[in-house]
PDB file of N, CA and C in Angstrom:
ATOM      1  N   UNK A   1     197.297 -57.532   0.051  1.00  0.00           N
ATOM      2  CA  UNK A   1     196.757 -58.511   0.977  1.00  0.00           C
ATOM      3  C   UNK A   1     195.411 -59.037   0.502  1.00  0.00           C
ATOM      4  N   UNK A   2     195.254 -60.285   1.085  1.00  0.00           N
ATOM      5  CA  UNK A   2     193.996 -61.010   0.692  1.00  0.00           C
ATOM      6  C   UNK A   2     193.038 -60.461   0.703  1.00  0.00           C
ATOM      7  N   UNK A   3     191.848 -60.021   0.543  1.00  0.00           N
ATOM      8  CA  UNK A   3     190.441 -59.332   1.167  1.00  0.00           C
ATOM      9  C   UNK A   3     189.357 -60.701   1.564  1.00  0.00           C
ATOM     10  N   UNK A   4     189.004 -60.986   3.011  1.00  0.00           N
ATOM     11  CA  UNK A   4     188.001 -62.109   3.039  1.00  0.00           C
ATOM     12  C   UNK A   4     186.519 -61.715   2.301  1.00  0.00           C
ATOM     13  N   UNK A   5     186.007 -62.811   2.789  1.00  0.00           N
ATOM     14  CA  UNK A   5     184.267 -62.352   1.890  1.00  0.00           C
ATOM     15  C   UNK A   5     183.757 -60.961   2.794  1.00  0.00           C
ATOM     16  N   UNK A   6     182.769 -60.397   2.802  1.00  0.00           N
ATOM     17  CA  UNK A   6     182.467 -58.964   3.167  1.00  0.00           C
ATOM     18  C   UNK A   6     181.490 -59.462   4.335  1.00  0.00           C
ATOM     19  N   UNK A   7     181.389 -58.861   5.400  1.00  0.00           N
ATOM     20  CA  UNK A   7     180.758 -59.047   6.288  1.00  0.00           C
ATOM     21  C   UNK A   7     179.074 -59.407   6.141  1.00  0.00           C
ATOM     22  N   UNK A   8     178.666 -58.416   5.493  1.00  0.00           N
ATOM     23  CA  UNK A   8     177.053 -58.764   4.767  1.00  0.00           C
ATOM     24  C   UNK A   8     177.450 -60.771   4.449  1.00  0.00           C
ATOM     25  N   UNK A   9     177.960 -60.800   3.622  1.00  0.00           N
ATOM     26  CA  UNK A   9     178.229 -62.457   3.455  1.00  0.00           C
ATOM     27  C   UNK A   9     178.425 -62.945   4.713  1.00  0.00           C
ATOM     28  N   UNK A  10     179.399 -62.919   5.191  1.00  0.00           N
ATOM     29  CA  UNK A  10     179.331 -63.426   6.310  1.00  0.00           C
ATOM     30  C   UNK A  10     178.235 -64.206   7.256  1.00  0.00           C
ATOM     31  N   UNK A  11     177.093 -63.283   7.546  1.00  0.00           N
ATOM     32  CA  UNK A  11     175.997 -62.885   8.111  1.00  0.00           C
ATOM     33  C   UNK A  11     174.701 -64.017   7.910  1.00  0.00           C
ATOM     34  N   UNK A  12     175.186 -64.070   6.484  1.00  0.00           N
ATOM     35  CA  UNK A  12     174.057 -65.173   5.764  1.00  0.00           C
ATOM     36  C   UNK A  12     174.266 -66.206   5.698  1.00  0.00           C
ATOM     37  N   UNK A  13     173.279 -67.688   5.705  1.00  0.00           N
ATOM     38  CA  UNK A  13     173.287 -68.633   5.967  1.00  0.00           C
ATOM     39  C   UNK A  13     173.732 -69.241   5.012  1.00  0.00           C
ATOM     40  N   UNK A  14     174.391 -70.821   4.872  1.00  0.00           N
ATOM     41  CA  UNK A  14     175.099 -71.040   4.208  1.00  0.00           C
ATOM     42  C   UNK A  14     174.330 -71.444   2.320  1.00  0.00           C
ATOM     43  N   UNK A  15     175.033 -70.888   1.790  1.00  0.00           N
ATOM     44  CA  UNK A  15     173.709 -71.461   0.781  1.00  0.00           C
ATOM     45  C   UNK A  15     172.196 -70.252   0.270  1.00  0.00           C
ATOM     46  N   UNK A  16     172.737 -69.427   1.315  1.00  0.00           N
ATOM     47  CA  UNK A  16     171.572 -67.828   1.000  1.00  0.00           C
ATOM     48  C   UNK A  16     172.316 -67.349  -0.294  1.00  0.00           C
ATOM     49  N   UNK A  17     171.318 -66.418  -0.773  1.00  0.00           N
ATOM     50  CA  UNK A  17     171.703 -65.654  -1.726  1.00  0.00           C
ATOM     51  C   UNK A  17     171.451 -64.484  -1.889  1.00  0.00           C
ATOM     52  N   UNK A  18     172.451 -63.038  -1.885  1.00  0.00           N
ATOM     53  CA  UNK A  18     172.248 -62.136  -1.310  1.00  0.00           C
ATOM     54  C   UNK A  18     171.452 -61.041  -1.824  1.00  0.00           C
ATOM     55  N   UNK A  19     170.973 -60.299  -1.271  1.00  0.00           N
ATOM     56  CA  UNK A  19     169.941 -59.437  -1.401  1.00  0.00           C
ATOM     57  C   UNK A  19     169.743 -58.922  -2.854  1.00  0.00           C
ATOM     58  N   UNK A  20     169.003 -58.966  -3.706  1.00  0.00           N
ATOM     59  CA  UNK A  20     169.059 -58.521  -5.131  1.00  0.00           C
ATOM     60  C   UNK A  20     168.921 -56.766  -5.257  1.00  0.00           C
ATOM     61  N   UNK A  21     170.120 -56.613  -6.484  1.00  0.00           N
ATOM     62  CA  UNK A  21     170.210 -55.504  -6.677  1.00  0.00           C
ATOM     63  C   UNK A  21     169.261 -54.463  -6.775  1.00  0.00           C
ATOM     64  N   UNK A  22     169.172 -53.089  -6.404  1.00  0.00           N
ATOM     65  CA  UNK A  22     167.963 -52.454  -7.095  1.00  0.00           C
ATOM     66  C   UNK A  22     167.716 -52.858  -8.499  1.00  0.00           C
ATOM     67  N   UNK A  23     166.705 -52.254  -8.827  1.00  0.00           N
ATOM     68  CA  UNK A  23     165.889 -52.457  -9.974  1.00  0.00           C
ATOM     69  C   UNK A  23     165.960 -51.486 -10.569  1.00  0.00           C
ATOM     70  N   UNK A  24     166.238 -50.896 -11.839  1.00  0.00           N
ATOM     71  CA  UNK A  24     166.280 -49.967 -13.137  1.00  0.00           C
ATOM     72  C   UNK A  24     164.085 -49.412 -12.668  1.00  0.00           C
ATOM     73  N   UNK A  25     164.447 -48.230 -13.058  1.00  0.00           N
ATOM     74  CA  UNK A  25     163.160 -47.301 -12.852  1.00  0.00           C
ATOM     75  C   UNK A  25     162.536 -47.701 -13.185  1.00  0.00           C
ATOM     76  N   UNK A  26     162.800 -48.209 -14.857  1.00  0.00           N
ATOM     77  CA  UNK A  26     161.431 -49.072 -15.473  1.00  0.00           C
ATOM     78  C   UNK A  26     160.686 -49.792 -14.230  1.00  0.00           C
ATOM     79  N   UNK A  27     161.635 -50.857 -13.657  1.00  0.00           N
ATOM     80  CA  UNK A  27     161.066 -51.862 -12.724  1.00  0.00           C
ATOM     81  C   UNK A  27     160.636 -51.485 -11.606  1.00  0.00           C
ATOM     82  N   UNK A  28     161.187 -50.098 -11.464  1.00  0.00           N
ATOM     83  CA  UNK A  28     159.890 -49.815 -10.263  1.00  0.00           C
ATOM     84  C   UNK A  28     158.341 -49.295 -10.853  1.00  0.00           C
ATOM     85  N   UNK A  29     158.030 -49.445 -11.843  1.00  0.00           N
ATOM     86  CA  UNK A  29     156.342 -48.992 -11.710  1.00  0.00           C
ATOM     87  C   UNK A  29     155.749 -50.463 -11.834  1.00  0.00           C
ATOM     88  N   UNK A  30     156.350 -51.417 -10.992  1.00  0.00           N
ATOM     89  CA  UNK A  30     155.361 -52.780 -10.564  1.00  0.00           C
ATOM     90  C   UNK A  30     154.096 -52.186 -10.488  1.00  0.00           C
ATOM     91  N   UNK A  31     152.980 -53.234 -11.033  1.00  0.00           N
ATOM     92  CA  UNK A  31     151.813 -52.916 -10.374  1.00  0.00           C
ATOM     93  C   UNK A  31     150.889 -52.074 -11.565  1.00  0.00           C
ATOM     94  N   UNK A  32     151.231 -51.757 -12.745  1.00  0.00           N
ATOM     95  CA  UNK A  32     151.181 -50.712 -13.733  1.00  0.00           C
ATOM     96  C   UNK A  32     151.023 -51.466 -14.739  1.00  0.00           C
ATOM     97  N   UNK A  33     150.223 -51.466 -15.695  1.00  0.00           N
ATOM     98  CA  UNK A  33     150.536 -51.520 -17.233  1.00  0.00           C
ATOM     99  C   UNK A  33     150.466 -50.294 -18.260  1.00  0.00           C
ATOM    100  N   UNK A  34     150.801 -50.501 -19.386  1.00  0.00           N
ATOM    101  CA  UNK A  34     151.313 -49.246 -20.260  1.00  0.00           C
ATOM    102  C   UNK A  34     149.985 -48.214 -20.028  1.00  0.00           C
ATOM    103  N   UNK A  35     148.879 -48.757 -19.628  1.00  0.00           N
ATOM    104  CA  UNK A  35     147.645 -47.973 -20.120  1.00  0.00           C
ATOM    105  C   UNK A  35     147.248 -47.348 -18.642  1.00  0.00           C
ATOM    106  N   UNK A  36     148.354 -48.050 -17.915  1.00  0.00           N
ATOM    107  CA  UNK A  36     148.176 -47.190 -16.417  1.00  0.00           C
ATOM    108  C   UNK A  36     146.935 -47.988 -15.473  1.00  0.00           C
ATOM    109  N   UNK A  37     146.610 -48.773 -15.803  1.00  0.00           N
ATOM    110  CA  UNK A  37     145.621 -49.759 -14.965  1.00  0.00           C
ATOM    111  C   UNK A  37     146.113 -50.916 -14.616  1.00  0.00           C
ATOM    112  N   UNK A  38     145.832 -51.219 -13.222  1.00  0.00           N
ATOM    113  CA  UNK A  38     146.525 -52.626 -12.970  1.00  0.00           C
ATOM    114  C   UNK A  38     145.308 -53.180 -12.929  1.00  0.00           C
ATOM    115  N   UNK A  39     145.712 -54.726 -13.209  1.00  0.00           N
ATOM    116  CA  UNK A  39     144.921 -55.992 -12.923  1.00  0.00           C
ATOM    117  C   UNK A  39     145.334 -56.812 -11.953  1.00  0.00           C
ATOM    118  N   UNK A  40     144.948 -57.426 -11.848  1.00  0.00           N
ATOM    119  CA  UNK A  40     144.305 -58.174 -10.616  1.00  0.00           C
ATOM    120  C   UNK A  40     145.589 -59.492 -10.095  1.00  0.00           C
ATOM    121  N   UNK A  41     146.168 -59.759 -11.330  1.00  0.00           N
ATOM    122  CA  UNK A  41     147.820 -60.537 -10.885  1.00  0.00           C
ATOM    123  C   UNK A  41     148.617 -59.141 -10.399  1.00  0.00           C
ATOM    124  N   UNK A  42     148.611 -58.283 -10.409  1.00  0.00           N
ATOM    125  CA  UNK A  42     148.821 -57.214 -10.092  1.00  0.00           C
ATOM    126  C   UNK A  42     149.483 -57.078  -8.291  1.00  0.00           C
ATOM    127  N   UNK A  43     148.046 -56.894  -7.906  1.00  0.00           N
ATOM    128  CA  UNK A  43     147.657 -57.286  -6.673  1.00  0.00           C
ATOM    129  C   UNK A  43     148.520 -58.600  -6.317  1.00  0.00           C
ATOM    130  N   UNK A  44     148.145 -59.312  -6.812  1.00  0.00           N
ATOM    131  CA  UNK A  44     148.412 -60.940  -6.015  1.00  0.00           C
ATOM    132  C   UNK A  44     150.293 -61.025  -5.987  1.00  0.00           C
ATOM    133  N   UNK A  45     150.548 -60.175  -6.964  1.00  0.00           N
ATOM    134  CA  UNK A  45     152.392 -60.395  -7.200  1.00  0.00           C
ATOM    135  C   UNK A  45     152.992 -59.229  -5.877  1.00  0.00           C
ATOM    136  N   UNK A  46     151.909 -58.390  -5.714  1.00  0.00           N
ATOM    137  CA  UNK A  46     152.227 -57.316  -4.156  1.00  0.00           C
ATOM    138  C   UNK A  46     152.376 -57.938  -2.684  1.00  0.00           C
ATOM    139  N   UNK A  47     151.078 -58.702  -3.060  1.00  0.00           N
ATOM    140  CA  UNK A  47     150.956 -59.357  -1.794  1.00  0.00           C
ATOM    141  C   UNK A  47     152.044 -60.584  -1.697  1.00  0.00           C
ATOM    142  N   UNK A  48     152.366 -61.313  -2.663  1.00  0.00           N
ATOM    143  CA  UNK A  48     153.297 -62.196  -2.520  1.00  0.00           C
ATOM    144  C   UNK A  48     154.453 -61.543  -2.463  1.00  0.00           C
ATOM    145  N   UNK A  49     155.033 -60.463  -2.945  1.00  0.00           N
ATOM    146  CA  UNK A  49     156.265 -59.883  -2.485  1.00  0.00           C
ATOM    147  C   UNK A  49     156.899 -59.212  -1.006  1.00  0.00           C
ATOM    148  N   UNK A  50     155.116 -58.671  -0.559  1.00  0.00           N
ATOM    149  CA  UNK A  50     154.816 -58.547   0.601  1.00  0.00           C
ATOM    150  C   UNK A  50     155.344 -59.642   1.735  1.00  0.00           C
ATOM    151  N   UNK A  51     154.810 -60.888   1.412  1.00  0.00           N
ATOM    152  CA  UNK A  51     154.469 -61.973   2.544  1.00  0.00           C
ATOM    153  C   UNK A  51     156.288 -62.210   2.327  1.00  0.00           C
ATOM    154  N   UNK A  52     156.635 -62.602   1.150  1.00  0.00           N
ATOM    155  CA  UNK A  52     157.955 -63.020   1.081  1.00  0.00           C
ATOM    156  C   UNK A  52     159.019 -62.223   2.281  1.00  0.00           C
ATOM    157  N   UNK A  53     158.596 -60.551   1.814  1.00  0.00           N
ATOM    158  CA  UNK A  53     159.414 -59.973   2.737  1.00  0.00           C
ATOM    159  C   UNK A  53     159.409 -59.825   4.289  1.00  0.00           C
ATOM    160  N   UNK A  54     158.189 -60.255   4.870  1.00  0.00           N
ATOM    161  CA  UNK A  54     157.636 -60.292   5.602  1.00  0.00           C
ATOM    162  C   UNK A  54     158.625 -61.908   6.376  1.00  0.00           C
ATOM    163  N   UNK A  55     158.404 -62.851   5.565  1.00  0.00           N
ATOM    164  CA  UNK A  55     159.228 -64.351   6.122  1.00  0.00           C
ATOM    165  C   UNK A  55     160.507 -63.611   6.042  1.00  0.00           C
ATOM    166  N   UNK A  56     161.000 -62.773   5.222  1.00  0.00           N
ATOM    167  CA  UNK A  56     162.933 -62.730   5.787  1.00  0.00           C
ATOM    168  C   UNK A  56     162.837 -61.728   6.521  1.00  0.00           C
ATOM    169  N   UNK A  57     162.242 -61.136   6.933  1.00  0.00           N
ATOM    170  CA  UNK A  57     162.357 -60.599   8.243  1.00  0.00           C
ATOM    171  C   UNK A  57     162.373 -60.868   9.665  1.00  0.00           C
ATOM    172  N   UNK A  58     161.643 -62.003   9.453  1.00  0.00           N
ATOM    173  CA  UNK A  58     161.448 -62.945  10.318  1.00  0.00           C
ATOM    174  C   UNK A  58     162.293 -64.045  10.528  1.00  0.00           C
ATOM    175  N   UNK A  59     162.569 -64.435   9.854  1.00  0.00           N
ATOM    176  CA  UNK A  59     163.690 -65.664   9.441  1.00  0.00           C
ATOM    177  C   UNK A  59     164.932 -64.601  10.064  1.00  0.00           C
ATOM    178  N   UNK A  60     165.301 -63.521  10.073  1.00  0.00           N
ATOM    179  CA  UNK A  60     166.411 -62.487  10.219  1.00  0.00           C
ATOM    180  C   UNK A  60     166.298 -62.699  11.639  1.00  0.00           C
ATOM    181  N   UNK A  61     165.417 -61.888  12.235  1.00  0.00           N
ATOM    182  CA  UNK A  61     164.915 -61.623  13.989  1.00  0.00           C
ATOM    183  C   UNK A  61     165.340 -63.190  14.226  1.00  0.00           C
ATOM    184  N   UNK A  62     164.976 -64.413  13.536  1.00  0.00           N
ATOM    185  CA  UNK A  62     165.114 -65.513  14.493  1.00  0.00           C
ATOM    186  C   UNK A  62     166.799 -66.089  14.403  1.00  0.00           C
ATOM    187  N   UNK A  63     166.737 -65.997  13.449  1.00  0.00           N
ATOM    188  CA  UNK A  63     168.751 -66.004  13.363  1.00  0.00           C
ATOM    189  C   UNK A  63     169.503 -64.984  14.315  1.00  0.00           C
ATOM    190  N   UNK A  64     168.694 -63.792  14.486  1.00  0.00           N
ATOM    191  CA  UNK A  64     169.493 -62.951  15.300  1.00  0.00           C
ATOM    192  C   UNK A  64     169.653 -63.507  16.691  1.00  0.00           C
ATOM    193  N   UNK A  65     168.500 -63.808  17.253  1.00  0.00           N
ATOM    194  CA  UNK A  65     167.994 -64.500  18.549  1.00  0.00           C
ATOM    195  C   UNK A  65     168.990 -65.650  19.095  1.00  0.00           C
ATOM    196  N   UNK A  66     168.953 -66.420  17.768  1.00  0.00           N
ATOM    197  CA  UNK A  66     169.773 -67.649  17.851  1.00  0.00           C
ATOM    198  C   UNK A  66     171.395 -67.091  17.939  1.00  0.00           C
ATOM    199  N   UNK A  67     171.460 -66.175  17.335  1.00  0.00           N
ATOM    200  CA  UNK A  67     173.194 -65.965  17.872  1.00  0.00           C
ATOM    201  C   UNK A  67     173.541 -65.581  19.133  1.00  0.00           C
ATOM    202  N   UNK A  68     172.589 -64.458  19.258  1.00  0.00           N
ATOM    203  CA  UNK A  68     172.383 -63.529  20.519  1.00  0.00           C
ATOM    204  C   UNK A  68     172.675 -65.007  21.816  1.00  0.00           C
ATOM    205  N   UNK A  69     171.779 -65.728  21.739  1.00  0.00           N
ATOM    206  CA  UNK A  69     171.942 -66.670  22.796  1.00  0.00           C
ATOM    207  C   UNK A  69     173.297 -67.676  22.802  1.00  0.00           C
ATOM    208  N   UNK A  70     173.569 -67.951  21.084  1.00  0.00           N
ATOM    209  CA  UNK A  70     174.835 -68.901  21.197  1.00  0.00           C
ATOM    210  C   UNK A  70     176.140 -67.822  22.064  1.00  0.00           C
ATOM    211  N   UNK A  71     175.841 -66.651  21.954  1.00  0.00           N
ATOM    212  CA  UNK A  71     177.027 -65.764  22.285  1.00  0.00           C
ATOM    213  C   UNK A  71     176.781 -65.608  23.958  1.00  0.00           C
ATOM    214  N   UNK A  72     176.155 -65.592  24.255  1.00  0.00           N
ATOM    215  CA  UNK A  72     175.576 -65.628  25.719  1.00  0.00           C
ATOM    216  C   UNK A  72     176.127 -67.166  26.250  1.00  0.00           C
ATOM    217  N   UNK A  73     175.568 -68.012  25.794  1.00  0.00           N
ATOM    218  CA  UNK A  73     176.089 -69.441  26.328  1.00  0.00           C
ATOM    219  C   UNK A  73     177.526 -69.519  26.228  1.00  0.00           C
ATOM    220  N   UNK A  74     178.046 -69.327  25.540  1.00  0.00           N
ATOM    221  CA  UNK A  74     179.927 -69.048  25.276  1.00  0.00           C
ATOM    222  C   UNK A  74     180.469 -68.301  26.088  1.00  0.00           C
ATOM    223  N   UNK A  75     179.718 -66.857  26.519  1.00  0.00           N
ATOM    224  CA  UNK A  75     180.166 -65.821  27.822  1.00  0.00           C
ATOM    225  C   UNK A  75     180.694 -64.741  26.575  1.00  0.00           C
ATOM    226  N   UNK A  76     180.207 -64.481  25.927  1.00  0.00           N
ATOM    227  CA  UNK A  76     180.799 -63.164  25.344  1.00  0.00           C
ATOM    228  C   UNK A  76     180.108 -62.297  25.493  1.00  0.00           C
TER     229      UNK A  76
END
């Protein structure tokens, strides 16, 4: 039998693109250079990963809201 797209898809707006894979260990010591000191783009690439995650969380809660009510107005 067919399998449709996976519910996670589903979920997302048309044209989203879905959550990126973890990252290989290397890529988690963001924030690091070989000599073990960060600089100062450092910082600024935290905080922008920060704020980013910060808007889809938000962007999430307000999509949720918005269904929550389309499903309410329908009577479900």
């Amino acid at each position: 039998p067919a399998v449709g797209p996976s519910p996670q898809r589903l979920c997302q707006p048309h044209g989203a693109e879905p959550a990126p894979a973890p990252r290989d260990p290397r890529a988690l010591q963001t924030g690091k250079r070989r000599d073990g000191k960060p600089n100062s783009l450092d910082l600024t690439f935290h905080l922008l990963r920060e704020f980013l995650e910060m808007s889809r969380e938000e962007r999430l809660a307000q999509k949720a809201l918005s269904n929550k009510l389309l499903l309410q107005s329908i009577g479900k």
